[in-house]
C-alpha atoms as a PDB file:
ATOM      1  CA  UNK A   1     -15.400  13.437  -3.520  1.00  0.00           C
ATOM      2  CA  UNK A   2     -16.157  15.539  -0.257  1.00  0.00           C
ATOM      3  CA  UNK A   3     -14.043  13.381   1.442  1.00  0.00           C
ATOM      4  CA  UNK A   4     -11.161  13.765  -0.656  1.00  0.00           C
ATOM      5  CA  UNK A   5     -10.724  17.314  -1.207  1.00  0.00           C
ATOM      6  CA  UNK A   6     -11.352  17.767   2.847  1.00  0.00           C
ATOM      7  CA  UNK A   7      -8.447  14.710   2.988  1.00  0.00           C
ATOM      8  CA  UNK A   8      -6.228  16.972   0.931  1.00  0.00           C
ATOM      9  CA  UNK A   9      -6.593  20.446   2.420  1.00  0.00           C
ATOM     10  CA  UNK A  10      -6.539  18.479   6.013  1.00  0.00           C
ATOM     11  CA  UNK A  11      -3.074  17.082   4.786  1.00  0.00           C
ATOM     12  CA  UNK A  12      -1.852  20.567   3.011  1.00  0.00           C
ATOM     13  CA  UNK A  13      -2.641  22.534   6.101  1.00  0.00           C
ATOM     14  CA  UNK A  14      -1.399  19.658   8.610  1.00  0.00           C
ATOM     15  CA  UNK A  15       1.464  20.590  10.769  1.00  0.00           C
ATOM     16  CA  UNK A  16       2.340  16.676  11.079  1.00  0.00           C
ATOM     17  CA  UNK A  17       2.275  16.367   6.916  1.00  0.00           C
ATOM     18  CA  UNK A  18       6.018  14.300   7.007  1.00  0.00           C
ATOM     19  CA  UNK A  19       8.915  17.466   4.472  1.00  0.00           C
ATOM     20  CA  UNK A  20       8.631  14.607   1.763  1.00  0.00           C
ATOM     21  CA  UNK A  21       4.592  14.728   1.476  1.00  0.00           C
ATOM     22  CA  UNK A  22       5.391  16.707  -2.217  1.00  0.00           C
ATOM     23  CA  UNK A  23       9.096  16.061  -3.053  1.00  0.00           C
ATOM     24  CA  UNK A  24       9.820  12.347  -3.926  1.00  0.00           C
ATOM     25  CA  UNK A  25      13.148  13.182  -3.766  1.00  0.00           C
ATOM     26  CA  UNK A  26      13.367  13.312  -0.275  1.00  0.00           C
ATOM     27  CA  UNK A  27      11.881   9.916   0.335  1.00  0.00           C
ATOM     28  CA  UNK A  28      12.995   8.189   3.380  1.00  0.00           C
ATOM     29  CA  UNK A  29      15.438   5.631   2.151  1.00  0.00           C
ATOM     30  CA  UNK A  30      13.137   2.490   2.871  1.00  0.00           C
ATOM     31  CA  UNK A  31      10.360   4.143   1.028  1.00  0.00           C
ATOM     32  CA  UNK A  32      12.122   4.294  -2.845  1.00  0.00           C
ATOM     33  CA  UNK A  33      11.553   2.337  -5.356  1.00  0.00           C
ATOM     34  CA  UNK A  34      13.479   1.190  -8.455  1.00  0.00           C
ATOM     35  CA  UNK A  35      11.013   2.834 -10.544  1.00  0.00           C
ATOM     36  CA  UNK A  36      11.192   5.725  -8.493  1.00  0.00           C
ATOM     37  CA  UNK A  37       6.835   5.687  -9.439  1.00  0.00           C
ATOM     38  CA  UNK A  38       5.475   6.981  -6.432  1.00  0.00           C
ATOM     39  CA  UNK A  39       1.410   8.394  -5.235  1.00  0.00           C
ATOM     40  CA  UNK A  40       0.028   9.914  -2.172  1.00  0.00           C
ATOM     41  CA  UNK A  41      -2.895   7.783  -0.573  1.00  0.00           C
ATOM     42  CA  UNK A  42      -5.336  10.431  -2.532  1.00  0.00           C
ATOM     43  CA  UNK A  43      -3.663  10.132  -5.509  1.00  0.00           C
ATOM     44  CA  UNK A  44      -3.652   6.253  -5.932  1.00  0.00           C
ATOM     45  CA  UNK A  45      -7.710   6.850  -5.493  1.00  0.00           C
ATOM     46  CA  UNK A  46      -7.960   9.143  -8.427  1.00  0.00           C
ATOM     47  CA  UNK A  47      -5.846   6.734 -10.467  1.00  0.00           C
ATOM     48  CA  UNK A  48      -7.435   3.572  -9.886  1.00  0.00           C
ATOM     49  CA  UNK A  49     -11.001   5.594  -9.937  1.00  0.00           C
ATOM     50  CA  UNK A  50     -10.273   6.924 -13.328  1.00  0.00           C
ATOM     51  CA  UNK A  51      -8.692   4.219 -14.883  1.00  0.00           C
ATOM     52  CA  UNK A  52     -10.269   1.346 -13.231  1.00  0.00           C
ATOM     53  CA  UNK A  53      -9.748  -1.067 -16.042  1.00  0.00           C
ATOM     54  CA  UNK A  54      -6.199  -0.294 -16.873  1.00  0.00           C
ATOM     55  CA  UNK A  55      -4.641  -0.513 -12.945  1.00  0.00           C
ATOM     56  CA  UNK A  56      -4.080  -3.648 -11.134  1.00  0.00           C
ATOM     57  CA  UNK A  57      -4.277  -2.122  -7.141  1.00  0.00           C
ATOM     58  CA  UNK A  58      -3.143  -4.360  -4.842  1.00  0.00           C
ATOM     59  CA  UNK A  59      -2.810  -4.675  -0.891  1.00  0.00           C
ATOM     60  CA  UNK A  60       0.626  -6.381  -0.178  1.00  0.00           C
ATOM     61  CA  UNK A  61      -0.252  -6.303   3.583  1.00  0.00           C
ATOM     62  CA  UNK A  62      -0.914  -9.534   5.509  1.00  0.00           C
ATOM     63  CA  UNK A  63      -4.313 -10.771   5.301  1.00  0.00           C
ATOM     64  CA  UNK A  64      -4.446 -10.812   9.183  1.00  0.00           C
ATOM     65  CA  UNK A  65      -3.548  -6.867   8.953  1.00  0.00           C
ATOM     66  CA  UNK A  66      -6.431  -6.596   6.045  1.00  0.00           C
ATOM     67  CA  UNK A  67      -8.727  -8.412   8.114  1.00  0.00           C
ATOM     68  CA  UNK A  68      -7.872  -6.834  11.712  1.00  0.00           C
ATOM     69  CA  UNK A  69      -7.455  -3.487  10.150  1.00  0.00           C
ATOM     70  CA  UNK A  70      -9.744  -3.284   7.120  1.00  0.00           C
ATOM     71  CA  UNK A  71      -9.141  -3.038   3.386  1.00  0.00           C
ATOM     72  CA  UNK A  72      -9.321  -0.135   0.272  1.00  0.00           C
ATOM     73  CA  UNK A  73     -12.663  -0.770  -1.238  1.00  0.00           C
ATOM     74  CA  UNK A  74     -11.221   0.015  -4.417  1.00  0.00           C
ATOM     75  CA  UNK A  75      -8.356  -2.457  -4.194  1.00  0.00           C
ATOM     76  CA  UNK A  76      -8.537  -5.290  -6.587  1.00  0.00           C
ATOM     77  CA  UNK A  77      -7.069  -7.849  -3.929  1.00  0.00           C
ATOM     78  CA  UNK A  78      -5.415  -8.897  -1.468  1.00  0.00           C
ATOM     79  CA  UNK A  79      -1.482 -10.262  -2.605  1.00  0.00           C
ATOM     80  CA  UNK A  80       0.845 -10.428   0.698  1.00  0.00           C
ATOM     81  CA  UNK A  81       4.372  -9.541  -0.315  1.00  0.00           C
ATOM     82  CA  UNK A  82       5.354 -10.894   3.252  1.00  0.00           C
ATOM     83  CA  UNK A  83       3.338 -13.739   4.725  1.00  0.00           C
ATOM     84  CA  UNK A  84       3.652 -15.495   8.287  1.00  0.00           C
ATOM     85  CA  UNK A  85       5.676 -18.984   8.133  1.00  0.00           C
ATOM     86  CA  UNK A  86       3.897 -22.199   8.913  1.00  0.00           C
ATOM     87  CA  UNK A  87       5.197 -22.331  12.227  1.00  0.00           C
ATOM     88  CA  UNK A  88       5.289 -18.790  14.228  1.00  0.00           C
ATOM     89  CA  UNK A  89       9.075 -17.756  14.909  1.00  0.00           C
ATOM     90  CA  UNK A  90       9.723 -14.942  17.174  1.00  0.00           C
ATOM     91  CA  UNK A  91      11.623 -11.466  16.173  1.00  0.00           C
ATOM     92  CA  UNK A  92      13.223 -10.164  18.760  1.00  0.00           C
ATOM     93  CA  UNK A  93      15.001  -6.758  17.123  1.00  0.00           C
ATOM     94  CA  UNK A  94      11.229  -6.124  16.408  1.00  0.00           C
ATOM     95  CA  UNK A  95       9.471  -7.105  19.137  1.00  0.00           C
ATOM     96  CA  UNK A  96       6.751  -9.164  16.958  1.00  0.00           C
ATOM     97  CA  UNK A  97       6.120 -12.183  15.116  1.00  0.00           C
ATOM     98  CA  UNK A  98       8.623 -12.989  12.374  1.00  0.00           C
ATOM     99  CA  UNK A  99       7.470 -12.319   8.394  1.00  0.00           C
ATOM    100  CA  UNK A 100       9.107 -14.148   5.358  1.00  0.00           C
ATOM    101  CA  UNK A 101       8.874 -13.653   1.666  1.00  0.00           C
ATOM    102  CA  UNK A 102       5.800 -15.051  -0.187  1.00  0.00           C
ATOM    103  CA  UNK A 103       7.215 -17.376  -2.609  1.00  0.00           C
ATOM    104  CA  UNK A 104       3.804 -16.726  -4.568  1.00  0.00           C
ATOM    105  CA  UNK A 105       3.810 -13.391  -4.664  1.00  0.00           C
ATOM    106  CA  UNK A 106       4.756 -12.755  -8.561  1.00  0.00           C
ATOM    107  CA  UNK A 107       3.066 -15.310  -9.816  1.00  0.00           C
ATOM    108  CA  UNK A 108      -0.410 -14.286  -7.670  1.00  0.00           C
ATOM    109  CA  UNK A 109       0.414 -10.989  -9.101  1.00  0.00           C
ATOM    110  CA  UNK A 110       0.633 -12.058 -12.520  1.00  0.00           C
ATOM    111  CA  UNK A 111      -2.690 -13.957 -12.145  1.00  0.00           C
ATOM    112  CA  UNK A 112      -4.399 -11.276 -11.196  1.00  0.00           C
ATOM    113  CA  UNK A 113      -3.426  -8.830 -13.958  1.00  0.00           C
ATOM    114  CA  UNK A 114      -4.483 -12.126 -16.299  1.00  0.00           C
ATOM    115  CA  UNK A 115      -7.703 -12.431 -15.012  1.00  0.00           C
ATOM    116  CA  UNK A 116      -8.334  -8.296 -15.183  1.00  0.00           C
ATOM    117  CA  UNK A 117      -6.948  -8.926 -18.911  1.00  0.00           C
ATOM    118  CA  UNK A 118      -3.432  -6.597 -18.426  1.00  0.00           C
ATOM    119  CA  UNK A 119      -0.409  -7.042 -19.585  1.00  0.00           C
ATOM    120  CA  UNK A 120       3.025  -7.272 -17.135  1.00  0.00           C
ATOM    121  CA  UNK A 121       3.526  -3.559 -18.793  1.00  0.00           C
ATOM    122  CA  UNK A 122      -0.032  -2.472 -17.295  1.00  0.00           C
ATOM    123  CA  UNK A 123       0.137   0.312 -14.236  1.00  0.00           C
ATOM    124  CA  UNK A 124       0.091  -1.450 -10.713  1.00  0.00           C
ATOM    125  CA  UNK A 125      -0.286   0.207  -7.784  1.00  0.00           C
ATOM    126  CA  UNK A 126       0.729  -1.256  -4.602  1.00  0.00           C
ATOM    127  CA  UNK A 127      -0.004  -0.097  -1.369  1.00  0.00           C
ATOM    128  CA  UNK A 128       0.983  -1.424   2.677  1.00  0.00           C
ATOM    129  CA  UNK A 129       0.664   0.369   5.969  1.00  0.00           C
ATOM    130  CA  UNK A 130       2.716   3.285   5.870  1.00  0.00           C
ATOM    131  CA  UNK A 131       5.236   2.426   2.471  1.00  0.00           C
ATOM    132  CA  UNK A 132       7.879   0.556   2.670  1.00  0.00           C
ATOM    133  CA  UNK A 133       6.633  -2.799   2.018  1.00  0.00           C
ATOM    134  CA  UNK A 134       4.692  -1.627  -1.070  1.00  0.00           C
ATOM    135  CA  UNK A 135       8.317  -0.387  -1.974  1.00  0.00           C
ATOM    136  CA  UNK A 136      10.126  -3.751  -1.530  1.00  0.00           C
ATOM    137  CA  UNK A 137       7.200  -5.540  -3.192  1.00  0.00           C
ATOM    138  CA  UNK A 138       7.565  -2.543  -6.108  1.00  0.00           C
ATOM    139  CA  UNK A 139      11.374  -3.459  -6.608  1.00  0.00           C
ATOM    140  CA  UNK A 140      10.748  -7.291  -6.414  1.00  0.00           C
ATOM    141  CA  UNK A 141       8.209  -6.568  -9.419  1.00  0.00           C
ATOM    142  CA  UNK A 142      10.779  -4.752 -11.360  1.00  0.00           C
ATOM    143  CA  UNK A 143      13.670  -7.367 -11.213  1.00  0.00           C
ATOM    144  CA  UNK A 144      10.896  -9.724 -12.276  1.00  0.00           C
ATOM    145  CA  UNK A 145      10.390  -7.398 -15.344  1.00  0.00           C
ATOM    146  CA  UNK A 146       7.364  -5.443 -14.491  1.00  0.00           C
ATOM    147  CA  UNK A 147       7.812  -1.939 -15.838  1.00  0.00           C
ATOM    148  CA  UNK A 148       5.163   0.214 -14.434  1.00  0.00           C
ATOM    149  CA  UNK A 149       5.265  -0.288 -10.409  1.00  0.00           C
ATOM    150  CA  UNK A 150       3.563   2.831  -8.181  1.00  0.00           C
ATOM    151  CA  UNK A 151       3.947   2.285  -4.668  1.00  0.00           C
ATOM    152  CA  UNK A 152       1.575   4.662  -2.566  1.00  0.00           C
ATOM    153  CA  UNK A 153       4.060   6.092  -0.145  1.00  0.00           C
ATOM    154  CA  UNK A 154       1.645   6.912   2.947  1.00  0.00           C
ATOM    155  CA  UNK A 155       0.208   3.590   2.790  1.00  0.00           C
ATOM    156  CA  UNK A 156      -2.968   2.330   4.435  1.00  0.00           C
ATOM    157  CA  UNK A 157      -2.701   3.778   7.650  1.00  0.00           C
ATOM    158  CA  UNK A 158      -0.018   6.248   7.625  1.00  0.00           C
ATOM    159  CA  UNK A 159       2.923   7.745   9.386  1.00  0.00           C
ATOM    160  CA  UNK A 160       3.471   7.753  12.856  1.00  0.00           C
ATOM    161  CA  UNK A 161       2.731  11.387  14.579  1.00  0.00           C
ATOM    162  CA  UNK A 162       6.335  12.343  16.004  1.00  0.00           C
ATOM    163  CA  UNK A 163       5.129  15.024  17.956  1.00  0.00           C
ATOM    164  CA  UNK A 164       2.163  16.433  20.006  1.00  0.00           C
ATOM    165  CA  UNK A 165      -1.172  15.028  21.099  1.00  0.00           C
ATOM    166  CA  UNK A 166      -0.926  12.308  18.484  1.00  0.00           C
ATOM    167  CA  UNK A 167       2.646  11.043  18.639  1.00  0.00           C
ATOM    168  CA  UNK A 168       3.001   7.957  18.081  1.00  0.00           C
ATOM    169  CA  UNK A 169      -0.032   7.175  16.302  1.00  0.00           C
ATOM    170  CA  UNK A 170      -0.221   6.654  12.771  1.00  0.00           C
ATOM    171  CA  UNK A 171      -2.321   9.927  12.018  1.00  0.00           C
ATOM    172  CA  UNK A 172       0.137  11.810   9.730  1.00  0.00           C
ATOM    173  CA  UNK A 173      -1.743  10.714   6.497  1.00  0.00           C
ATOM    174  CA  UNK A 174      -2.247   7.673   4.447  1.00  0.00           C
ATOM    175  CA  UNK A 175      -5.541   6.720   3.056  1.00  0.00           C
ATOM    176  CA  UNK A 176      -7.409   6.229   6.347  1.00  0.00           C
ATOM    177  CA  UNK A 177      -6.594   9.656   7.096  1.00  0.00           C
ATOM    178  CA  UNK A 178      -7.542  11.146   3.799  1.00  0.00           C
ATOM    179  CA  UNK A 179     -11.192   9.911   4.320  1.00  0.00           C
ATOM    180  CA  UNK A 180     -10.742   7.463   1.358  1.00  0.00           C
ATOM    181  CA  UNK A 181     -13.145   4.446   0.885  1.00  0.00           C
ATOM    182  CA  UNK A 182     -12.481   1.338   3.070  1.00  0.00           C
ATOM    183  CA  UNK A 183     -14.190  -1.229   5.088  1.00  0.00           C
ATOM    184  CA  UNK A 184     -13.863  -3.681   7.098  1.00  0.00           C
ATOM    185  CA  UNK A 185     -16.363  -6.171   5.215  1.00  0.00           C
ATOM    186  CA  UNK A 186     -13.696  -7.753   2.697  1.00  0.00           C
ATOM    187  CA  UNK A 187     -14.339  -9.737  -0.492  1.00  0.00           C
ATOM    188  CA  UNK A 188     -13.555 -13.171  -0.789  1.00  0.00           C
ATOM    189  CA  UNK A 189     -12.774 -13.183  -4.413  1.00  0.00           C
ATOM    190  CA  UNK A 190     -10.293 -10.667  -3.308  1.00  0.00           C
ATOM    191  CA  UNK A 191      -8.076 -12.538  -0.993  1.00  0.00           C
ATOM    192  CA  UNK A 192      -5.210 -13.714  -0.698  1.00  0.00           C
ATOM    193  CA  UNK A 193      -5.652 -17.679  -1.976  1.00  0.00           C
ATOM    194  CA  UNK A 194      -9.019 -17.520  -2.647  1.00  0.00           C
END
């Protein structure tokens, strides 16, 4: 709990906190949902801690990312909205190897509310590195008739710093930077295809 409170005032009183940190409204574009359902890092935690049998929290990052740069400990599992094809294709634009859709995704996700015994209508909380593909995977939910998406809007790691000692690093917030629990060790029955 230590860690979470000092997480919070650390954020509150950071200079690098993004002008959205408290007003949804004012989202970066690639960050909104359909739902428009949205939680800080620290916020997910106390949702998923409180509840823990009535949220479905799931990691929609790669399961290299998850394994390279570790995992929430409270996460349920690991459900890639994007996934690396068979055969590694390069993207230029980005500078990086090339993602496509999981064709699985909704129906991992719908197996994995089933086997925590909720219902398409129960609260799921997504989360990625920084927001914006917890968003897309939010608003692919929805068409598919979900109805109560949350997509953490720091994400995993963060926002990159724009400014100072830290620019460029993703040290703004997210639930690393809040001090949340995480680790590196990661859960079998928790990943992706397992």
């Amino acid at each position: 709990m230590r860690a979470i409170l000092f997480g919070l005032a650390l954020s509150a009183l950071s200079p690098l906190a993004p002008a959205w940190a408290d007003d949804a409204a004012a989202l970066p574009e690639n960050k909104q949902t359909e739902q428009k359902l949205y939680l800080t890092a620290a916020e997910a935690y106390e949702k998923v801690v409180q509840s823990p049998q009535e949220v479905l929290f799931l990691d929609v990052r790669s399961p290299g990312e998850v394994a390279f740069v570790g995992m929430a400990t409270v996460a349920d599992a690991n459900v890639p909205h994007m996934i690396q094809p068979a055969s590694p294709a390069w993207d230029d634009k980005r500078a990086t190897f090339k993602m496509e859709s999981n064709p699985g995704f909704i129906d991992e996700v719908r197996a994995r509310l089933q086997a925590k015994g909720l219902g398409q209508d129960a609260a799921i909380v997504l989360i990625c590195r920084s927001g914006d593909r917890s968003a897309k995977a939010a608003n692919e939910l929805a068409k598919a008739g979900f109805g109560n998406v949350w997509s953490v809007t720091d994400g995993f790691e963060g926002d990159l710093a724009k400014d100072g000692p830290l620019a460029g690093t993703r040290s703004v917030n997210g639930w690393k930077n809040a001090g949340l629990p995480w680790s590196y060790k990661l859960d079998k029955a928790k990943m992706h295809g397992m």
